[in-house]
Protein backbone atom coordinates (compact mmCIF):
# COMPACT_ATOMS: atom_id res chain seq x y z
CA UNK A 1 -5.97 -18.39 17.08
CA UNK A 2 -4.32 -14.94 17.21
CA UNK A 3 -2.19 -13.24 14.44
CA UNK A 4 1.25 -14.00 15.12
CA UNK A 5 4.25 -14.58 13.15
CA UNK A 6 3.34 -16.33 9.77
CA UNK A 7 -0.67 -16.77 10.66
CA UNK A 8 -2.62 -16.02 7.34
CA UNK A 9 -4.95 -13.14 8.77
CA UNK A 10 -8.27 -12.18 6.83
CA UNK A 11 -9.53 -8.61 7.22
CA UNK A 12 -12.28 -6.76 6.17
CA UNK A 13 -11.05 -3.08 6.21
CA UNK A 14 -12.06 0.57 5.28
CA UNK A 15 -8.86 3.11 5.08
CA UNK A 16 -9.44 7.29 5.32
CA UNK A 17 -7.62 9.81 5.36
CA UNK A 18 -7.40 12.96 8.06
CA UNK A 19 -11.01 13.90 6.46
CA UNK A 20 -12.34 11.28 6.79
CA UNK A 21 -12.52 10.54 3.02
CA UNK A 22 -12.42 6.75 2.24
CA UNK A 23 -9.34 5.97 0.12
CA UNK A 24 -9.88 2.13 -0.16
CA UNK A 25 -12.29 -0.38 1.74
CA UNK A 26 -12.77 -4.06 1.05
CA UNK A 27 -16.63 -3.66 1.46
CA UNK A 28 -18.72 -5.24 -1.03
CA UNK A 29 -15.61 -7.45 -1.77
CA UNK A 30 -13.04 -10.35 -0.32
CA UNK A 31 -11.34 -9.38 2.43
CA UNK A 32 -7.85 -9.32 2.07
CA UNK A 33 -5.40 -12.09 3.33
CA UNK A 34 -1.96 -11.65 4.20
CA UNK A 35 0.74 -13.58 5.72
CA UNK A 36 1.77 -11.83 9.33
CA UNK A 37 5.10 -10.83 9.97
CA UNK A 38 6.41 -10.80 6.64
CA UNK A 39 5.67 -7.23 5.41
CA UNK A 40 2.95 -7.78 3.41
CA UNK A 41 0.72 -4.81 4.59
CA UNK A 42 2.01 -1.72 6.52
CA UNK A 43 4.08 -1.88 9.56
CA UNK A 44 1.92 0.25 11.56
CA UNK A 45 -1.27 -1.37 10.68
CA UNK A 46 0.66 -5.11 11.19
CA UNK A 47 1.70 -4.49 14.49
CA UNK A 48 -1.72 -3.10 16.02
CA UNK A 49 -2.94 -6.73 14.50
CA UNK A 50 -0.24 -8.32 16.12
CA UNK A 51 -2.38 -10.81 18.53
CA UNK A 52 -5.39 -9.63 17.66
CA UNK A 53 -8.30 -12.68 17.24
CA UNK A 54 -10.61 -13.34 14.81
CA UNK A 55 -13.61 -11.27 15.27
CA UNK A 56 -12.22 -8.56 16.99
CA UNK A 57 -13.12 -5.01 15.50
CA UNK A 58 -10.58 -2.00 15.51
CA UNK A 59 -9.85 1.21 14.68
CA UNK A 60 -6.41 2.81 14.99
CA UNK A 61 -4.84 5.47 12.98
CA UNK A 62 -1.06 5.16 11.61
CA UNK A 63 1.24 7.61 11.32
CA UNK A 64 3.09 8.37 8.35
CA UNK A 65 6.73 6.57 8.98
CA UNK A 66 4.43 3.62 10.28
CA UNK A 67 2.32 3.93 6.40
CA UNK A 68 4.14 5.07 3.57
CA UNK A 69 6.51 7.20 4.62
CA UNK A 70 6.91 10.68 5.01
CA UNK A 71 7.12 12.56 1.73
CA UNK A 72 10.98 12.91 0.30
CA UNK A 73 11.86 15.92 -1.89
CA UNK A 74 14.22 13.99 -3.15
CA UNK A 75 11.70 11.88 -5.09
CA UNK A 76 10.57 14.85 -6.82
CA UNK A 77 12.54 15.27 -10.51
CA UNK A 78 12.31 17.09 -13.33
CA UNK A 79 12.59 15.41 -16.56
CA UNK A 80 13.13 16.43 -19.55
CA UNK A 81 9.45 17.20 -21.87
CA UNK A 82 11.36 15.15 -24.67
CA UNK A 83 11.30 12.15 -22.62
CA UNK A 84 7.94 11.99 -22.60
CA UNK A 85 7.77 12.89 -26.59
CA UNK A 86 6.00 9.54 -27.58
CA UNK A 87 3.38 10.12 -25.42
CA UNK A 88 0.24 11.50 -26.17
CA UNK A 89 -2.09 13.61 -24.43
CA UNK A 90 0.41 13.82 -20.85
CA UNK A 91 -2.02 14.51 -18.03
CA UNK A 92 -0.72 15.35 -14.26
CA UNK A 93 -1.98 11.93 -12.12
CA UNK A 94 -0.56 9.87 -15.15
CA UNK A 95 1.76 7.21 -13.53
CA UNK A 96 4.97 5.97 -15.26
CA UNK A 97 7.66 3.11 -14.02
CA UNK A 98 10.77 4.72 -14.29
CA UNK A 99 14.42 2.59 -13.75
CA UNK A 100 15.77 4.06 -10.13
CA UNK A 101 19.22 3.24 -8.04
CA UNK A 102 16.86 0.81 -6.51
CA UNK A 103 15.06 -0.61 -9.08
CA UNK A 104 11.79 0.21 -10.50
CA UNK A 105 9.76 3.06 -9.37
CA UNK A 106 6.33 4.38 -9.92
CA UNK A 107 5.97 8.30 -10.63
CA UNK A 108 3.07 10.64 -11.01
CA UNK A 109 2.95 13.37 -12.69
CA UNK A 110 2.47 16.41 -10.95
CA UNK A 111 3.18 19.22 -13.79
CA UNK A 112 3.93 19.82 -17.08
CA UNK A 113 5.58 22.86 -18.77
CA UNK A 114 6.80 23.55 -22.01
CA UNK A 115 10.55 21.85 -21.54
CA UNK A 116 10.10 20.06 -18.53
CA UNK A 117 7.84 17.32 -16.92
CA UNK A 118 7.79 17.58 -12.70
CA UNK A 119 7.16 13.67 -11.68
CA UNK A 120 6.79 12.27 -7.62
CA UNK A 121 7.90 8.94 -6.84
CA UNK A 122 6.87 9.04 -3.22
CA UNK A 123 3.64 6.59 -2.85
CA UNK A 124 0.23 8.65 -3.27
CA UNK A 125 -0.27 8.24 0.36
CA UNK A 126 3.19 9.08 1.76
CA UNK A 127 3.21 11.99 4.37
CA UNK A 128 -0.69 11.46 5.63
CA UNK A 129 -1.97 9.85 8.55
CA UNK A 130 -3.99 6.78 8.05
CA UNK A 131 -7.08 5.45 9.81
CA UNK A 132 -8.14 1.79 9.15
CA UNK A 133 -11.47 0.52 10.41
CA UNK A 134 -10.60 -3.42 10.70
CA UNK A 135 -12.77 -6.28 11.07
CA UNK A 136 -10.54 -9.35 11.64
CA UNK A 137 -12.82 -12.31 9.86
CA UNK A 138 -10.35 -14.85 10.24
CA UNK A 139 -6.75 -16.39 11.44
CA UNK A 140 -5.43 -19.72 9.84
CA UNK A 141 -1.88 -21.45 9.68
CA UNK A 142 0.09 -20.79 6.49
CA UNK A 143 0.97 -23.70 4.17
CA UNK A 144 4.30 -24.90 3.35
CA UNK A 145 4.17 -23.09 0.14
CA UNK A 146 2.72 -19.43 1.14
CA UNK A 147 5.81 -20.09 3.75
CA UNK A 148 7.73 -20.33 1.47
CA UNK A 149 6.65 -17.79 -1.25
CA UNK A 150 6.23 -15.45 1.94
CA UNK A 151 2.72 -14.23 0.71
CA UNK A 152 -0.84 -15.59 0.65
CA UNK A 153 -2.19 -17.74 -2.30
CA UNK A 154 -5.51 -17.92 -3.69
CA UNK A 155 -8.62 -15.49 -2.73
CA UNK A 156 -7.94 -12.18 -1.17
CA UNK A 157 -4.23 -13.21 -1.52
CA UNK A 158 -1.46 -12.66 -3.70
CA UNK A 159 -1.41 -14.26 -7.40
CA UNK A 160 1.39 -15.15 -9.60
């Protein structure tokens, strides 16, 4: 079976960066399963899986706008220090959800000065270049209900 459009694909994985520093791996744990086709992992790294088998090995590398984007300016803000006021001990790397035009959004705070806090809502990872070592362990029909959910349930999945 090869994953195609709505196949739950299992991978074992190990993602670095330009170099070569591992940033996440699945070793020594599940692999993950996702539901193909529906955006549940990166573009880029979906569509080098696109009808791949199961225990075929690969290693490809992903460009930003194929990962998590290139990095927007406009994502950096300065907010006021006051808004912070009820927190203690602000760090840079601290992450916040803040209320955007679209919804929630994670920040990270990059620096702190005496009247003003600099915060990044692009993703950690936006603007690098992405290499995934993939082991594809397995490819399975969906069910009705990760259909319709438009995720994977139970191990290495998503949970409610």
């Amino acid at each position: 079976m090869q994953a195609t459009q709505d196949k739950v694909v299992t991978i074992h994985y190990t993602l670095t960066d330009k170099a070569g520093e591992i940033l996440d791996t699945s070793a020594g744990q599940d692999p993950l399963s996702y539901l193909h086709g529906r955006g549940n992992i990166i573009i880029g790294l979906e569509r080098e899986l696109e009808g791949k088998k199961t225990g075929e090995k690969l290693r490809v590398t992903i460009a930003p706008q194929d990962g998590y984007g290139e990095i927007d300016e406009a994502l950096v803000m300065q907010i006021p220090r006051s808004a912070f006021k009820d927190i203690k001990n602000l760090e840079p790397g601290m992450q916040f959800q803040i209320k955007g035009n679209e919804g929630p959004r994670v920040v990270t705070v990059t620096e702190i000065r005496e009247t003003e806090v600099t915060v990044d809502g692009n993703h950690p990872l936006a603007g690098e270049e992405l290499t995934f070592d993939v082991e594809i362990t397995g490819v399975r029909d969906a069910t009705k209900e990760e259909l319709s959910h438009g995720h994977v349930h139970g191990a290495g999945g998503h949970h409610h």
